[in-house]
Protein backbone atom coordinates (compact mmCIF):
# COMPACT_ATOMS: atom_id res chain seq x y z
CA UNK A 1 100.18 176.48 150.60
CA UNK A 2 99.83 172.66 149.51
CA UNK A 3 96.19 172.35 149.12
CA UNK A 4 96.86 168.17 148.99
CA UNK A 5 98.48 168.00 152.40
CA UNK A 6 95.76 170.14 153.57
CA UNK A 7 92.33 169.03 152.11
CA UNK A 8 93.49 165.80 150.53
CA UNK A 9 92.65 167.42 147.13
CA UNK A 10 94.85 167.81 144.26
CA UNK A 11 95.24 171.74 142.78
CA UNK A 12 94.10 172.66 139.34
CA UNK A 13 98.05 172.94 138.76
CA UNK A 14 98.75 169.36 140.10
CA UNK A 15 95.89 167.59 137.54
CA UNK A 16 97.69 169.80 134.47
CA UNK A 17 101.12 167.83 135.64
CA UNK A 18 99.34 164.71 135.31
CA UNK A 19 96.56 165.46 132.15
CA UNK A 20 97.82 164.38 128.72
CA UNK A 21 98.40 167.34 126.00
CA UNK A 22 95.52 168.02 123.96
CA UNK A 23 96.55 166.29 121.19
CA UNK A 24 96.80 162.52 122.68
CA UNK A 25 93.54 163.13 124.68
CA UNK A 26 92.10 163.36 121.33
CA UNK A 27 93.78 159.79 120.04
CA UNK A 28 91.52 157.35 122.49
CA UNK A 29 92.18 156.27 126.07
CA UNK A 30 95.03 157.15 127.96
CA UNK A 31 95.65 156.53 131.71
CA UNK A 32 96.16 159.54 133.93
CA UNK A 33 98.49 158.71 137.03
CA UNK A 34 97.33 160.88 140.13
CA UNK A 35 99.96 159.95 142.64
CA UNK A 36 101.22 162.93 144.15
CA UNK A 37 103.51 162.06 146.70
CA UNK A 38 106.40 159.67 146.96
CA UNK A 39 105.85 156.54 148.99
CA UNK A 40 107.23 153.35 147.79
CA UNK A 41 105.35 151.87 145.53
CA UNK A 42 105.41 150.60 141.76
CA UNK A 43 102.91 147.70 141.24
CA UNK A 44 102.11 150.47 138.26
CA UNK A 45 105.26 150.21 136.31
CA UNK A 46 105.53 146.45 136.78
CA UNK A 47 101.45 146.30 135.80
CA UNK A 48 102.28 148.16 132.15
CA UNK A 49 103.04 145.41 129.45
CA UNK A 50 103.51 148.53 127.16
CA UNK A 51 106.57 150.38 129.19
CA UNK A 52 104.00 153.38 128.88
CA UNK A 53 104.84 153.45 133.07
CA UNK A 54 108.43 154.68 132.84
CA UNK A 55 110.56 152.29 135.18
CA UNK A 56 111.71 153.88 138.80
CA UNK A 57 115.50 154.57 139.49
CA UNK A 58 113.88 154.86 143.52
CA UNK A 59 110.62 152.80 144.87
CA UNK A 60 109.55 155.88 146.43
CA UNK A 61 109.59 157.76 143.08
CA UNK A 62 106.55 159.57 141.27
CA UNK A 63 105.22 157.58 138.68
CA UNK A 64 105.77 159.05 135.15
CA UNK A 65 104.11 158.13 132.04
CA UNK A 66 105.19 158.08 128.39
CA UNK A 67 101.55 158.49 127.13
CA UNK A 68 103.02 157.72 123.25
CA UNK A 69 102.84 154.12 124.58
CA UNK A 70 99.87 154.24 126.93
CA UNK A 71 96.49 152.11 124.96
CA UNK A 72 94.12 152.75 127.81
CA UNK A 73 94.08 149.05 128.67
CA UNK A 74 93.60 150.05 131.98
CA UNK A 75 95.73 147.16 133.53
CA UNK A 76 96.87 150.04 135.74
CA UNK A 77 94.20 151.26 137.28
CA UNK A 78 93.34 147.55 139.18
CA UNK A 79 97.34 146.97 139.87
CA UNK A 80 97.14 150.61 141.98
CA UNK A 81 96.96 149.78 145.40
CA UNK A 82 96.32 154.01 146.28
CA UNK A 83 93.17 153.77 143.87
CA UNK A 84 95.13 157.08 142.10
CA UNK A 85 94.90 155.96 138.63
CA UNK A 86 92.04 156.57 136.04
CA UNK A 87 91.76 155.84 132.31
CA UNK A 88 90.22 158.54 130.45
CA UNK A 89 88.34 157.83 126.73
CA UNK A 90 87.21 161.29 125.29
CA UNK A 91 86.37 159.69 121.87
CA UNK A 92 84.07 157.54 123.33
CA UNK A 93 81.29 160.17 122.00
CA UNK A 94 80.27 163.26 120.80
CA UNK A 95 78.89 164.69 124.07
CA UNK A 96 80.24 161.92 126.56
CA UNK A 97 83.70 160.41 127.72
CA UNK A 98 84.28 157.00 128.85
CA UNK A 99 86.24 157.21 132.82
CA UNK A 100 87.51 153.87 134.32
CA UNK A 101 86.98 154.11 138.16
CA UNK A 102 89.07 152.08 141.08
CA UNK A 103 86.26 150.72 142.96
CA UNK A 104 86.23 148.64 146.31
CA UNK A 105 82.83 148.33 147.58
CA UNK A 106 80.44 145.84 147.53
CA UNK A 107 78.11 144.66 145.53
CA UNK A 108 79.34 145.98 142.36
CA UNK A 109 76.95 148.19 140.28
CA UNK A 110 75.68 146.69 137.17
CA UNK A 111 75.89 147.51 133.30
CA UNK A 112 73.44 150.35 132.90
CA UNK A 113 73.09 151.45 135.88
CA UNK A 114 73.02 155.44 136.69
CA UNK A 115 75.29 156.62 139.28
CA UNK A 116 75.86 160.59 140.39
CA UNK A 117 79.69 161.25 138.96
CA UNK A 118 81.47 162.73 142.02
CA UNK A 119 84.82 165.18 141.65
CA UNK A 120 87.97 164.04 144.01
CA UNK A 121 86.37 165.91 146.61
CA UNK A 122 83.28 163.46 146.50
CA UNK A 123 80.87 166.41 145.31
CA UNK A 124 78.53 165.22 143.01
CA UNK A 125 79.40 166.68 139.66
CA UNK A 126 76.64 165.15 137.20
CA UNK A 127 75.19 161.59 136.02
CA UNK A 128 76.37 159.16 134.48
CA UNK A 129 75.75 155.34 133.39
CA UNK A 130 77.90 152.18 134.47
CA UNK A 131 79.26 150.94 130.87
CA UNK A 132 81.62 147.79 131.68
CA UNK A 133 82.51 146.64 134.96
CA UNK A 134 85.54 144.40 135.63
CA UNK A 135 86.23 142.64 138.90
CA UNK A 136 89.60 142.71 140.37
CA UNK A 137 91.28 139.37 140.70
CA UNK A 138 92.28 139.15 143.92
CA UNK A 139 95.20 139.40 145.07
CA UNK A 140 96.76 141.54 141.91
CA UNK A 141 94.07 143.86 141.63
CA UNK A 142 90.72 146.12 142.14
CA UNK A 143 87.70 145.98 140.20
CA UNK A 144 87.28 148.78 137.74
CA UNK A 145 84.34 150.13 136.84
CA UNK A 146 83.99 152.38 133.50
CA UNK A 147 81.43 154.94 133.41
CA UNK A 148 80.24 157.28 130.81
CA UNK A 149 80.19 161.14 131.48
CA UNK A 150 79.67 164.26 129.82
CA UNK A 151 82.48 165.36 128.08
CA UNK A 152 83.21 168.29 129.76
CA UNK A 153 83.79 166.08 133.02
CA UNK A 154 86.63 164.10 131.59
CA UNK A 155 89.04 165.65 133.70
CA UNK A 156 87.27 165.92 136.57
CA UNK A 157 85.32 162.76 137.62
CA UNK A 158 86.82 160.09 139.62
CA UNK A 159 84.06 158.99 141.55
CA UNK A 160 80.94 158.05 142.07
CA UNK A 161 77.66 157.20 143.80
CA UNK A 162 75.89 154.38 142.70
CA UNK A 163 72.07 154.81 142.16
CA UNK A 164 69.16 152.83 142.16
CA UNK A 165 67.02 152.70 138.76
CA UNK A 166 64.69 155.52 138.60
């Protein structure tokens, strides 16, 4: 059974379609595309000044990415009107990886602040700190907020729950 059309969350087997092999994770950012289903859309390929978003023969195509070209610029991830694309950094540290976030509430959290990392689900998975934020320009894009998270969460996160200082 398709556990997306029935819980709304990708499988495990999905998110290893979409994950980069080991070998460019460990090169710097790279954008992970998690559009699962085709509807007709591409403001991702047209976003990508790189061609890392390979171009659609059919608008309601998958996206695919070449991830040789990808920089992590994370152009992407405001130009994605499904909020399903997330850049990933797991040489941001030695314990913690760097995860830009669609996000479209208001206010915006602020540089530093904590927030519990949530899993596509929306469980909370572990904390984290707001490192950059980046408002969208309306009307081409979302504002993207980049958190830090342990490591081991790299693949997981792609949420989360803004906190108040403690």
């Amino acid at each position: 059974m398709n556990t997306l059309l029935t819980t709304g969350v990708p499988s495990a087997q999905d998110i290893a379609g979409v994950t980069p092999p080991d070998e460019r994770r460990k090169r710097g950012p790279y954008a992970t595309i998690e559009c699962f289903q085709p509807i007709p859309c591409d403001p991702c390929h047209h976003s990508c000044r790189f061609g890392a978003i390979q171009e659609f023969e059919d608008i309601n195509d998958i996206p695919k990415i070449d991830w040789s070209k990808c920089t992590g610029c994370a152009v992407c991830v405001a130009a994605c009107p499904g909020l399903a694309i997330f850049v990933v950094d797991e040489t941001y540290g030695e314990e913690e990886c760097l995860i830009a976030i669609p996000y479209e509430f208001v206010p915006l959290p602020e540089k530093g602040q904590p927030v519990r990392l949530t899993d596509r689900a929306g469980i909370v998975v572990g904390d984290g700190t707001v490192q950059r934020v980046v408002s969208g320009r309306k009307p081409a894009g979302t504002s993207v907020v980049w958190v830090s998270a342990p490591k081991r969460l790299a693949t997981v996160v792609r949420g989360f729950i803004p906190r108040k200082e403690d």
